[in-house]
N, C-alpha and C. Protein backbone atom coordinates (compact mmCIF):
# COMPACT_ATOMS: atom_id res chain seq x y z
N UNK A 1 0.84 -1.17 0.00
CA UNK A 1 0.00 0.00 0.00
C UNK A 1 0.89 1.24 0.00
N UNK A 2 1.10 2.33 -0.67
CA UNK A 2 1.65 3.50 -1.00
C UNK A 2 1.44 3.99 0.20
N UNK A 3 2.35 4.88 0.42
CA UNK A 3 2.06 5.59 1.98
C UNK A 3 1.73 6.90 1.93
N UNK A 4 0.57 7.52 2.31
CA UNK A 4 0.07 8.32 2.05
C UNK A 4 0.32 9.28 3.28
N UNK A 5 0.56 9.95 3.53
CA UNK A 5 1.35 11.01 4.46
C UNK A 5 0.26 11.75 5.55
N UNK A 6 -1.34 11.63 4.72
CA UNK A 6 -2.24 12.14 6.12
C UNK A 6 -2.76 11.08 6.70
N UNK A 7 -2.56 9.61 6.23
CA UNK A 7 -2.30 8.46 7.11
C UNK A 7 -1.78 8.30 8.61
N UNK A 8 -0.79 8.98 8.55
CA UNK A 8 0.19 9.21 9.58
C UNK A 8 0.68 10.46 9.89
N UNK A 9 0.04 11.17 9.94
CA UNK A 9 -0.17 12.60 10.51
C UNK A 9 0.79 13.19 9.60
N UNK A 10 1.63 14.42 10.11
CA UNK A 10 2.27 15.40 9.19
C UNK A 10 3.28 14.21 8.21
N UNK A 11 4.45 13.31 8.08
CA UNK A 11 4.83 12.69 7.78
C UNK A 11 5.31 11.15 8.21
N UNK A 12 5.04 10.11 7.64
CA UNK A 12 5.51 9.19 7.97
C UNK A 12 6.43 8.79 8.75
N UNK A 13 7.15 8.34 9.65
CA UNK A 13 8.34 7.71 10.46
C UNK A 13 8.47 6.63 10.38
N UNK A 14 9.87 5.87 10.89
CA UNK A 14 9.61 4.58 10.51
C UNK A 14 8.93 4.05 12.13
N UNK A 15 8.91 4.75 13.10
CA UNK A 15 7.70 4.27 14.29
C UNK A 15 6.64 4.02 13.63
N UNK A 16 6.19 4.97 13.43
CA UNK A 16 4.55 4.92 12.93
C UNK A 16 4.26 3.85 12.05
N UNK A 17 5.11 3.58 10.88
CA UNK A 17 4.92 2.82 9.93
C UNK A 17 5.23 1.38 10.69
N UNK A 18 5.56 0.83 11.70
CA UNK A 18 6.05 0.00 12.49
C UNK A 18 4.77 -0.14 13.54
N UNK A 19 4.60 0.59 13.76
CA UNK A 19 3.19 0.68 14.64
C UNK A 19 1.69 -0.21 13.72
N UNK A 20 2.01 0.48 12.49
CA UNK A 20 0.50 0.16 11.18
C UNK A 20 1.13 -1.36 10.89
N UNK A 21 2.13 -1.82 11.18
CA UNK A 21 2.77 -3.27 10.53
C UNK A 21 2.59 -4.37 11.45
N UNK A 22 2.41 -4.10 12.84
CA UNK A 22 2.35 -4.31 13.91
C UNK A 22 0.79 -4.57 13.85
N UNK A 23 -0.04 -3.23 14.04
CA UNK A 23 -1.17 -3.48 14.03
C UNK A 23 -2.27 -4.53 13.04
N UNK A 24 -1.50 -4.47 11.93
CA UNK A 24 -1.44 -5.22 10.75
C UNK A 24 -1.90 -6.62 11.22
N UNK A 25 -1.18 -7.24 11.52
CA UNK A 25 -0.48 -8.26 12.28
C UNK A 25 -1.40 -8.77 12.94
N UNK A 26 -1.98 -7.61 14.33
CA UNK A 26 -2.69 -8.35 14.73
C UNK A 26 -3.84 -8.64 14.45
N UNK A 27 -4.62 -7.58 13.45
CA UNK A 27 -6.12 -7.39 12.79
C UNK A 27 -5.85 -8.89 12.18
N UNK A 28 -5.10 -9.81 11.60
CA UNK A 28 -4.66 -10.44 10.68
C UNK A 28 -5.18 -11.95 11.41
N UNK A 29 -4.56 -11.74 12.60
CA UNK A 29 -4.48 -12.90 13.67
C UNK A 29 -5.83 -12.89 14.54
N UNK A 30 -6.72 -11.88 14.64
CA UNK A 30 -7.54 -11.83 15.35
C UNK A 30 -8.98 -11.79 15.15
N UNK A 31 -9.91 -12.83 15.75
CA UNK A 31 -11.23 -13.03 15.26
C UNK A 31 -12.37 -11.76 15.66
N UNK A 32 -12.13 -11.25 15.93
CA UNK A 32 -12.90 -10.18 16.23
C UNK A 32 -11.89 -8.67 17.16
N UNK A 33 -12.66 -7.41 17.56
CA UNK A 33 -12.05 -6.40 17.92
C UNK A 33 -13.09 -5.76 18.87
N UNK A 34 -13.52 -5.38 19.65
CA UNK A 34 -14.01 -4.51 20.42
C UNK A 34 -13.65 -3.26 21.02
N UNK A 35 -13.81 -2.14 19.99
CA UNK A 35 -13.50 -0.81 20.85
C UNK A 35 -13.73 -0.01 21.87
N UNK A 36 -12.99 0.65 22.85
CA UNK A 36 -13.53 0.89 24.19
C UNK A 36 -12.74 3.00 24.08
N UNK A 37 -13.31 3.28 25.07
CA UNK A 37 -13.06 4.40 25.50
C UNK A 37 -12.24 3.96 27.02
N UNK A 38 -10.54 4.79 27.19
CA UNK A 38 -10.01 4.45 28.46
C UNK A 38 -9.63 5.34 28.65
N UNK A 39 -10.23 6.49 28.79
CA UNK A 39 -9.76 7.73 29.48
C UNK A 39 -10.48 7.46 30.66
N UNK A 40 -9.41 8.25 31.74
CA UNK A 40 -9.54 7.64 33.15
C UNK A 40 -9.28 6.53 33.97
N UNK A 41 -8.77 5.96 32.92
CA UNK A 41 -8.15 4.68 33.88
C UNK A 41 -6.65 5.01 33.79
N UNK A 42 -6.55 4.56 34.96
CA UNK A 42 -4.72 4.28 35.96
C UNK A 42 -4.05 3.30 34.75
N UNK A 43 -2.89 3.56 35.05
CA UNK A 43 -1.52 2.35 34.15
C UNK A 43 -1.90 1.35 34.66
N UNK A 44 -2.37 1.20 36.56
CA UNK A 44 -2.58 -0.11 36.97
C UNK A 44 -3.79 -0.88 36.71
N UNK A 45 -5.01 -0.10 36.58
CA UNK A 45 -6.22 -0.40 35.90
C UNK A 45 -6.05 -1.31 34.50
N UNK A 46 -5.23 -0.24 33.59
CA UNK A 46 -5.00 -1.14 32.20
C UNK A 46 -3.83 -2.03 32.11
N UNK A 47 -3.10 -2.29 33.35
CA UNK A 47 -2.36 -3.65 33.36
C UNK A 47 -3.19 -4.76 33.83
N UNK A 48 -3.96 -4.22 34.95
CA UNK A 48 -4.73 -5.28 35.44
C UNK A 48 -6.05 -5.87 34.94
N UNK A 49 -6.25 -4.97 33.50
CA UNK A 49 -7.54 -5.40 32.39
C UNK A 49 -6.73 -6.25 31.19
N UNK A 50 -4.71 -6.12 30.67
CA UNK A 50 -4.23 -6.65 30.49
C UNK A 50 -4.14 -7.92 30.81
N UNK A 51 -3.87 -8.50 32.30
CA UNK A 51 -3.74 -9.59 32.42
C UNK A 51 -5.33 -10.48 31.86
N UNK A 52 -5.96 -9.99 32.51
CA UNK A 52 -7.17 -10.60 32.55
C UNK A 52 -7.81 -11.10 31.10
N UNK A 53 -7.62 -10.37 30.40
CA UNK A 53 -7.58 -10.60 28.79
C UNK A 53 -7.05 -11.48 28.08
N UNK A 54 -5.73 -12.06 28.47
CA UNK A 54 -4.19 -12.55 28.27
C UNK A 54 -5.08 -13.88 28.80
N UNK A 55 -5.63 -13.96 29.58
CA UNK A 55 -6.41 -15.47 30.18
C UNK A 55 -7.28 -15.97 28.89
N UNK A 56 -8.03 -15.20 28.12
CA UNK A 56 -8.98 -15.27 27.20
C UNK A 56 -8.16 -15.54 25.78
N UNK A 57 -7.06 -15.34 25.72
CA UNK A 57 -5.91 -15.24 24.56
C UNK A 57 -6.80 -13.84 23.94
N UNK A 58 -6.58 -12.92 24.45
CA UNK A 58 -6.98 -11.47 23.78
C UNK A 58 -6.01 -10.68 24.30
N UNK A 59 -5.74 -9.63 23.56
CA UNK A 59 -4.91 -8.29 23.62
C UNK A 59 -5.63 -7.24 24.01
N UNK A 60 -5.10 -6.01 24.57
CA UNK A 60 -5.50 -4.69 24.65
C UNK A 60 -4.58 -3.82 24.25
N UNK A 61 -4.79 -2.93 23.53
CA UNK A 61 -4.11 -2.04 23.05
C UNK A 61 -4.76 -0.49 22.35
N UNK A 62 -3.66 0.02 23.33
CA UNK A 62 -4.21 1.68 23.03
C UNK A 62 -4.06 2.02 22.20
N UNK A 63 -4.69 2.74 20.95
CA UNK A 63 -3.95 2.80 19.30
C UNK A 63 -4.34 4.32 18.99
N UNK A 64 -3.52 4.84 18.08
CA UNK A 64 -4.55 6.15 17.60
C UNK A 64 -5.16 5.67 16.50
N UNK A 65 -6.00 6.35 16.14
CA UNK A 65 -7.42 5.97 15.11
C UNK A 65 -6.47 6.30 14.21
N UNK A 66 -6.20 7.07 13.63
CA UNK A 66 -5.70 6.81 12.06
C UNK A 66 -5.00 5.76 11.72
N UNK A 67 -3.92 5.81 12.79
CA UNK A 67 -2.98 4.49 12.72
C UNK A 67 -3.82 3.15 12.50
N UNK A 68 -5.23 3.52 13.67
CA UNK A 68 -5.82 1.52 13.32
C UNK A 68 -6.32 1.72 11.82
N UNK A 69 -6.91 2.78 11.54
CA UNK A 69 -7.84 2.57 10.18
C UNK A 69 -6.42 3.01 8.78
N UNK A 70 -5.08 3.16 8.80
CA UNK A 70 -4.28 2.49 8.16
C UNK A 70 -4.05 1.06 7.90
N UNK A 71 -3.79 0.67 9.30
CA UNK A 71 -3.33 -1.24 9.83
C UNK A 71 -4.89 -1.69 8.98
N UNK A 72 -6.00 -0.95 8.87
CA UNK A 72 -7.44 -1.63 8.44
C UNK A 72 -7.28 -1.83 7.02
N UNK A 73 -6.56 -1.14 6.10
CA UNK A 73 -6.46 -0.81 4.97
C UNK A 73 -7.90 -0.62 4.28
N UNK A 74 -7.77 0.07 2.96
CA UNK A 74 -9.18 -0.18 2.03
C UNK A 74 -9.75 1.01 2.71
N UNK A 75 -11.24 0.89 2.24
CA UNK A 75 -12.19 2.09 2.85
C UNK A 75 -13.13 1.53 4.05
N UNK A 76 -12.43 2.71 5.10
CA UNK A 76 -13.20 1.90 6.33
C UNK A 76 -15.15 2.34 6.39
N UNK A 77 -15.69 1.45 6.90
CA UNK A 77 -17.65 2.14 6.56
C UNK A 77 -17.15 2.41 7.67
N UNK A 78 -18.69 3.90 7.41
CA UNK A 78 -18.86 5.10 8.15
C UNK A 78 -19.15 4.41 9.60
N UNK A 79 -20.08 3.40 9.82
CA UNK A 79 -20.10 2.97 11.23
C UNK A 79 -18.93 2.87 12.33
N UNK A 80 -17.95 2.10 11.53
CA UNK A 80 -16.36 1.65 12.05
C UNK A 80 -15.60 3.82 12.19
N UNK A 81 -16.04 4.00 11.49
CA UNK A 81 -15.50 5.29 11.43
C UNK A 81 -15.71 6.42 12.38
N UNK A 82 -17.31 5.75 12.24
CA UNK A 82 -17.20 6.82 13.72
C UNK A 82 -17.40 6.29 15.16
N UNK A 83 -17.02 5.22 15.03
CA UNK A 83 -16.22 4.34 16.60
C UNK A 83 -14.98 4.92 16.53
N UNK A 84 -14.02 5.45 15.56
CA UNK A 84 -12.96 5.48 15.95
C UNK A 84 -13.08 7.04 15.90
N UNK A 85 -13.27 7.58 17.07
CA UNK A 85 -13.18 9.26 17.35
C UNK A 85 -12.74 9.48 18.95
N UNK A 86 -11.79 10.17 19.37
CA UNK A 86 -11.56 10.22 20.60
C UNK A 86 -10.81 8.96 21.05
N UNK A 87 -10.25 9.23 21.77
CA UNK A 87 -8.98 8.01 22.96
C UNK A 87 -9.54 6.55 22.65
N UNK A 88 -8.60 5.70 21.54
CA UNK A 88 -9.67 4.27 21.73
C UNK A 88 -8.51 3.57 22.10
N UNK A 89 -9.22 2.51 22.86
CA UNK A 89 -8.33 1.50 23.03
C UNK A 89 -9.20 0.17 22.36
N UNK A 90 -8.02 -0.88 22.09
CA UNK A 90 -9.14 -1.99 21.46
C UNK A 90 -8.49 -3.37 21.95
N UNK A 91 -9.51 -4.52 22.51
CA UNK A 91 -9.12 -5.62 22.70
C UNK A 91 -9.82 -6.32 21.65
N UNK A 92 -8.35 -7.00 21.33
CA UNK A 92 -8.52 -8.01 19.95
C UNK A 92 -8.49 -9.48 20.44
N UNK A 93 -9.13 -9.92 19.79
CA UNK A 93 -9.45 -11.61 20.57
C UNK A 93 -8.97 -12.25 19.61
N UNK A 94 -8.21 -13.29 19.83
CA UNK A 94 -7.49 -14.01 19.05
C UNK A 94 -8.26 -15.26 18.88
N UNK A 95 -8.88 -15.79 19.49
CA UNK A 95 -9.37 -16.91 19.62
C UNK A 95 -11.46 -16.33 19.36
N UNK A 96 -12.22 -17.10 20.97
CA UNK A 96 -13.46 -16.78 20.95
C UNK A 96 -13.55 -15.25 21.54
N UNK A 97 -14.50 -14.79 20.71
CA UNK A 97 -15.23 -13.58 21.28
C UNK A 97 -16.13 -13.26 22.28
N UNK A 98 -16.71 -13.76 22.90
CA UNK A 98 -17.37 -14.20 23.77
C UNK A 98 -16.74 -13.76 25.35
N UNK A 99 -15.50 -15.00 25.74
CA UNK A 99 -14.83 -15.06 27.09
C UNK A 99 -14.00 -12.89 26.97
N UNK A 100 -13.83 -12.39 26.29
CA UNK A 100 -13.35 -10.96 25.91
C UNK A 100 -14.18 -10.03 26.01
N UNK A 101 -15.11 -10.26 25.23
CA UNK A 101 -16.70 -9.35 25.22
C UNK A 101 -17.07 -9.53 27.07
N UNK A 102 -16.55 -10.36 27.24
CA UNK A 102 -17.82 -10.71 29.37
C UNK A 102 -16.56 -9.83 29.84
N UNK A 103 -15.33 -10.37 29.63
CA UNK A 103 -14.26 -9.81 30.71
C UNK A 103 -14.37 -8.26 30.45
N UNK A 104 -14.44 -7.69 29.28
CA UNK A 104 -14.35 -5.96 29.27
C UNK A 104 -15.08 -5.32 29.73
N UNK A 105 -16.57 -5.83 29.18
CA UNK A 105 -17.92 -5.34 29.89
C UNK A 105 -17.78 -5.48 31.41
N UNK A 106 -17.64 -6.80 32.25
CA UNK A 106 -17.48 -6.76 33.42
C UNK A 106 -16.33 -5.90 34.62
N UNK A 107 -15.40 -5.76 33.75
CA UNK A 107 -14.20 -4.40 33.90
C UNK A 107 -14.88 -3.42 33.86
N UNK A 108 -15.31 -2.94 32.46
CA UNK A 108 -15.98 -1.34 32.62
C UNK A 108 -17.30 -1.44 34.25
N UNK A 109 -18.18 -2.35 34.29
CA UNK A 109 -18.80 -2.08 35.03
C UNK A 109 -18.05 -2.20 36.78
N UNK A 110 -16.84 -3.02 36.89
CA UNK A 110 -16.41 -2.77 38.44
C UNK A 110 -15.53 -1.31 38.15
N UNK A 111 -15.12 -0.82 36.95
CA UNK A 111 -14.61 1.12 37.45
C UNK A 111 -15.66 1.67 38.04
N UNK A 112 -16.49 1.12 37.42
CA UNK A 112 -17.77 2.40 37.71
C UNK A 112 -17.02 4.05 37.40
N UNK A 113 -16.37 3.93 36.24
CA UNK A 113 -15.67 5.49 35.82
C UNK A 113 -16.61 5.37 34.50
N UNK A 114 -17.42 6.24 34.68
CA UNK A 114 -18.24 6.93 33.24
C UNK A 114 -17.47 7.13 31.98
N UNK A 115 -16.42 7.44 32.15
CA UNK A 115 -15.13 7.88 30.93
C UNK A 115 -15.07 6.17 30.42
N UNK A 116 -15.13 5.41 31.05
CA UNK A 116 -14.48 4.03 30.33
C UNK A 116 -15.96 3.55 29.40
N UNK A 117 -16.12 2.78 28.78
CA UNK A 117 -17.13 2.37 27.96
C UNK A 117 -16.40 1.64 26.76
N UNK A 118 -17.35 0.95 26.08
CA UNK A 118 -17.61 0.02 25.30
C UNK A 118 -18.14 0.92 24.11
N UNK A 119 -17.52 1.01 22.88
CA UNK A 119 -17.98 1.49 21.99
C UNK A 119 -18.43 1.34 20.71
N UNK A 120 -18.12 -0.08 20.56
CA UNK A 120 -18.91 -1.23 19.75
C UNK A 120 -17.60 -2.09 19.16
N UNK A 121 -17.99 -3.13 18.16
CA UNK A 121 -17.05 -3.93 17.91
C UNK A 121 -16.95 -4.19 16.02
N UNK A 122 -16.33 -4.99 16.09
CA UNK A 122 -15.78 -5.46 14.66
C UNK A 122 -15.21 -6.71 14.53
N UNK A 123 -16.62 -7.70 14.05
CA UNK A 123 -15.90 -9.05 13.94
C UNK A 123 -16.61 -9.76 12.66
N UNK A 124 -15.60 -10.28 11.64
CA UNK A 124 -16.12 -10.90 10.56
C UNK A 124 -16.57 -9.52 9.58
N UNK A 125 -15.92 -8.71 9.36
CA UNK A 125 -16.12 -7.43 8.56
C UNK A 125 -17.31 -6.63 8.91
N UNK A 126 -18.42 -7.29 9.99
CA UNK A 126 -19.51 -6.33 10.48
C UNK A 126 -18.97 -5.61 11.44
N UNK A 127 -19.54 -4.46 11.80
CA UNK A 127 -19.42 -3.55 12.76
C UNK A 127 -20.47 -3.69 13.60
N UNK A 128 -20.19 -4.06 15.14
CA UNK A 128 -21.25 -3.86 16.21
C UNK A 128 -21.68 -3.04 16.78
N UNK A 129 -22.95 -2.64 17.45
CA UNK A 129 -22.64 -1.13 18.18
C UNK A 129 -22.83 -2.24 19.90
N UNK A 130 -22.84 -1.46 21.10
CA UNK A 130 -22.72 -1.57 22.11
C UNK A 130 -23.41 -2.94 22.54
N UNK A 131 -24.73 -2.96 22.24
CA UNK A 131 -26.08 -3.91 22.37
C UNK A 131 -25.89 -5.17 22.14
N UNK A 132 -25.00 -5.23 20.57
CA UNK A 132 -24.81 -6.93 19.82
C UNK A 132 -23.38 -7.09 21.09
N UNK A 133 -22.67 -6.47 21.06
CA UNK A 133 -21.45 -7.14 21.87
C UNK A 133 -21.73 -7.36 23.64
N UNK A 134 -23.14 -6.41 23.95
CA UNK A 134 -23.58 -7.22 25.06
C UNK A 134 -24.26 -8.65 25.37
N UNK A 135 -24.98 -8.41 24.22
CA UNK A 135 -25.57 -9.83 23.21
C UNK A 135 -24.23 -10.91 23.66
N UNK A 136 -23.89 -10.65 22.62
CA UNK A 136 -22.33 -11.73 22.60
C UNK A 136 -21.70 -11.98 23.84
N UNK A 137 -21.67 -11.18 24.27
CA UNK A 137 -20.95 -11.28 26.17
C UNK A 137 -22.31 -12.76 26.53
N UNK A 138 -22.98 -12.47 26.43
CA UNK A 138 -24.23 -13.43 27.44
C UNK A 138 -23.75 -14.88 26.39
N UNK A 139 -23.56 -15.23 25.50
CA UNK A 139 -23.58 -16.23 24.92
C UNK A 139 -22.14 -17.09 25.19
N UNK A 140 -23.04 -18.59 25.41
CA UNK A 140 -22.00 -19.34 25.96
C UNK A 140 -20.55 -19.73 25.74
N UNK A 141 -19.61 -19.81 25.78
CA UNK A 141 -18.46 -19.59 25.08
C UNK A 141 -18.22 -20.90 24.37
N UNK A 142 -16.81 -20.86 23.44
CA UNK A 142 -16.85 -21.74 22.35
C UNK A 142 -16.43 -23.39 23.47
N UNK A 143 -16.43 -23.35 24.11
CA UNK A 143 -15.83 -24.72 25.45
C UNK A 143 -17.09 -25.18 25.61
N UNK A 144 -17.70 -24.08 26.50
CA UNK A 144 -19.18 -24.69 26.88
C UNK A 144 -19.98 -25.06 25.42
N UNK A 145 -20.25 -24.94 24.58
CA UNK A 145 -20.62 -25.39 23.33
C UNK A 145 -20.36 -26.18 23.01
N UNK A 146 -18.65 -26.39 22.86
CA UNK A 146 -18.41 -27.75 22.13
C UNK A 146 -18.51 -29.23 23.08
N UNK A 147 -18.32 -28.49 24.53
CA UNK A 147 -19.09 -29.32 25.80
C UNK A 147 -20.10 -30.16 25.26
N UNK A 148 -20.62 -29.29 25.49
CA UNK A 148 -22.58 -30.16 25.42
C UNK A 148 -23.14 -30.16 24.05
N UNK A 149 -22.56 -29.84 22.51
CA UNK A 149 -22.68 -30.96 21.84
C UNK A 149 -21.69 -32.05 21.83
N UNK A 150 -20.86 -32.30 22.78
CA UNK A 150 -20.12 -33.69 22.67
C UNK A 150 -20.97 -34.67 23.29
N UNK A 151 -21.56 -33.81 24.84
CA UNK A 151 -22.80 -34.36 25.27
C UNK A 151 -24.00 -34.64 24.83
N UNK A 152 -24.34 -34.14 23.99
CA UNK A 152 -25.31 -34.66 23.31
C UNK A 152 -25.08 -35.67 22.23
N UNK A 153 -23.96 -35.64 21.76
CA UNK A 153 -23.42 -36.47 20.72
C UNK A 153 -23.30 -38.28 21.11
N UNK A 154 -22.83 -37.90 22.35
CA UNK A 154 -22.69 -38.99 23.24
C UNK A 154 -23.51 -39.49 24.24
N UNK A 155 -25.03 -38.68 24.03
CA UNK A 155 -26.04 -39.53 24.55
C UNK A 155 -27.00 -40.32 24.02
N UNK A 156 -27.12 -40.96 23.00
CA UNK A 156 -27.95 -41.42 22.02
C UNK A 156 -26.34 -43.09 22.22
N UNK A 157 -25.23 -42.55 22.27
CA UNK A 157 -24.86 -44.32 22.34
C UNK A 157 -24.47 -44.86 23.09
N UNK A 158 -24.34 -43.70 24.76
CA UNK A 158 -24.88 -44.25 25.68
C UNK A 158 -26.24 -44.64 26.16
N UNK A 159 -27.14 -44.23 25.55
CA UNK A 159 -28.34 -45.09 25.89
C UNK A 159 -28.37 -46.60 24.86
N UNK A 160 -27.87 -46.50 23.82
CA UNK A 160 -27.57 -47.57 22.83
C UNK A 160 -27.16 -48.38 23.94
N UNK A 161 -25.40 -48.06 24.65
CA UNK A 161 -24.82 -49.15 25.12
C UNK A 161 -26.16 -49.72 26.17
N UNK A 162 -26.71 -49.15 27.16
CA UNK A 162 -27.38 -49.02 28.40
C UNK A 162 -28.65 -50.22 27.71
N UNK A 163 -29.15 -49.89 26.42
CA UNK A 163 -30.03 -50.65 25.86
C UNK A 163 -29.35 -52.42 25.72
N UNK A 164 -28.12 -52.46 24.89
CA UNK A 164 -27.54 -53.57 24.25
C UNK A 164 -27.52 -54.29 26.21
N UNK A 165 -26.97 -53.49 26.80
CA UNK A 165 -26.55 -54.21 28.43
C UNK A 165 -27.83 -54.88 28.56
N UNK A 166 -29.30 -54.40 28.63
CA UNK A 166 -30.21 -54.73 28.89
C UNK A 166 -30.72 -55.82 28.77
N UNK A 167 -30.71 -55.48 27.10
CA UNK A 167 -30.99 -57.03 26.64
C UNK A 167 -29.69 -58.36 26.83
N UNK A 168 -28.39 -58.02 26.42
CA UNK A 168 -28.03 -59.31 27.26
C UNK A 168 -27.98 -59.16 28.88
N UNK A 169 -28.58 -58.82 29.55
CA UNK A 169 -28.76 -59.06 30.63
C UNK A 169 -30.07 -60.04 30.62
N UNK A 170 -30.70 -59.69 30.11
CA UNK A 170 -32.20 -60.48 30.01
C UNK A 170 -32.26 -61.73 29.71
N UNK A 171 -30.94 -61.93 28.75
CA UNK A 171 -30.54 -62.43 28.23
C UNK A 171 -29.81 -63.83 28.30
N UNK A 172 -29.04 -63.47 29.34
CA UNK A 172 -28.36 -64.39 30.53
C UNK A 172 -29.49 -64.62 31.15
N UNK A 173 -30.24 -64.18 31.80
CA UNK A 173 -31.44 -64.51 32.81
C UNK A 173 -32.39 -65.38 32.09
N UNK A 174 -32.58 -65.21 30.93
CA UNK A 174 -33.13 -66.28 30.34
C UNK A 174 -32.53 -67.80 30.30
N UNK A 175 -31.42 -67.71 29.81
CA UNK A 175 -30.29 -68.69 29.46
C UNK A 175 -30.43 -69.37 31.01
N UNK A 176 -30.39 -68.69 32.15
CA UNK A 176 -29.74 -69.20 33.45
C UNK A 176 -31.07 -69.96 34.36
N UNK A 177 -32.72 -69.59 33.80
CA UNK A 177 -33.69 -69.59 34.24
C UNK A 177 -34.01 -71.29 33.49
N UNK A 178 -33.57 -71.57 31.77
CA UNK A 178 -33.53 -72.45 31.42
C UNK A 178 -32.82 -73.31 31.83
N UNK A 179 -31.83 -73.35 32.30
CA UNK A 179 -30.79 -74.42 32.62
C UNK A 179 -30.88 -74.71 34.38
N UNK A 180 -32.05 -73.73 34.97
CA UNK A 180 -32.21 -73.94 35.98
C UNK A 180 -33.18 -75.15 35.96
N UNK A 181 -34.09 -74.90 35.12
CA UNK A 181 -35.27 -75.33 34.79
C UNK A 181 -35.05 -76.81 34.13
N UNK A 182 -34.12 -77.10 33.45
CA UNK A 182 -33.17 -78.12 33.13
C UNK A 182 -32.41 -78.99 34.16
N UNK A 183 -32.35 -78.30 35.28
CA UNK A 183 -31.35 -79.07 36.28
C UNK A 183 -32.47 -79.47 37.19
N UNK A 184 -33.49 -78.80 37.48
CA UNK A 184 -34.91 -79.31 37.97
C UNK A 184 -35.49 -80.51 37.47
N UNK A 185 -35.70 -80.43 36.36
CA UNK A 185 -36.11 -81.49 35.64
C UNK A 185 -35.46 -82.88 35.95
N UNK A 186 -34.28 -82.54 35.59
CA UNK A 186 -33.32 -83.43 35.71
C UNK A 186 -33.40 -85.04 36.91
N UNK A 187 -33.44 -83.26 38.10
CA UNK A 187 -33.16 -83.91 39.60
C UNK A 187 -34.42 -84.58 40.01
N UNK A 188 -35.52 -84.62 39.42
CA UNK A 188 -37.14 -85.26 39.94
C UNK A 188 -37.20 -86.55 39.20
């Protein structure tokens, strides 16, 4: 991509351009994005929303908007566009969206700092606003899912086995009721 110079404010650097290669990178690697507002939070606040993320295999990272909608390449829609206005920070989920979407939302709500918020997301080329990624927070994550259809997968031949036991059980009891019945005979 040609480097276009109001991309990156008055002129290019090789930071900046290292920053968009970087960011690159991770848009590349990552199944979804959720943008937040973090003005007002402490270094220790956003280390300690760091770790917690890092559990989920997701990132946080403070970016300036031009820089992300460079790393975005192409023409970003107006929705995505105007999420990115003012201080964003964005956690990118590498994996499920879901365990990321609960942990941020549940962060913004123990600041209880009005400045922090959720400002919608970006996963699979749609743009979310606030509502769908609360949506998504409530929905079960990709573990618990693949959980209980294994469980379900695997209850139809455990009742199979539970059935087959049955009948040779009955089975033997028949067999053992005859030969009882045989040794009766026998003995009179």
């Amino acid at each position: 991509m040609p480097v276009n110079e109001r991309d990156y404010g008055i002129m290019p650097n090789p930071q900046k351009v290292l920053i968009v290669s970087e960011l690159q990178d991770i848009v590349k690697n990552s199944k979804g994005a959720i943008l937040t507002e973090y003005r007002g939070l402490t270094v220790a606040e956003v280390s300690k929303l760091r770790k917690k993320l890092r559990e989920f295999n997701a990132e946080y990272h403070i970016v300036k908007n031009t820089l992300y909608k460079r790393a975005l390449g192409g023409e970003i829609s107006p929705e995505l566009d105007q999420l990115l206005t003012g201080p964003t920070a964005i956690v990118f989920a590498k994996d499920d969206i879901v365990a990321p979407s609960k942990a941020i939302l549940d962060f913004v709500r123990e600041t209880k700092k009005q400045e922090v918020k959720v400002k919608g997301g970006f996963i699979d080329g749609r743009v979310l606003n606030v509502e769908q990624i609360t949506a998504i927070s409530k929905l079960p994550s990709r573990e618990q899912i693949i959980g209980t259809l294994i469980g379900t997968l695997n209850a139809p031949a455990s009742d199979f086995v539970g059935t087959l036991n049955g009948i040779v059980s009955e089975f033997v009891r028949t067999v053992q009721a005859i030969a009882d019945k045989q040794s009766e005979s026998a003995a009179a």
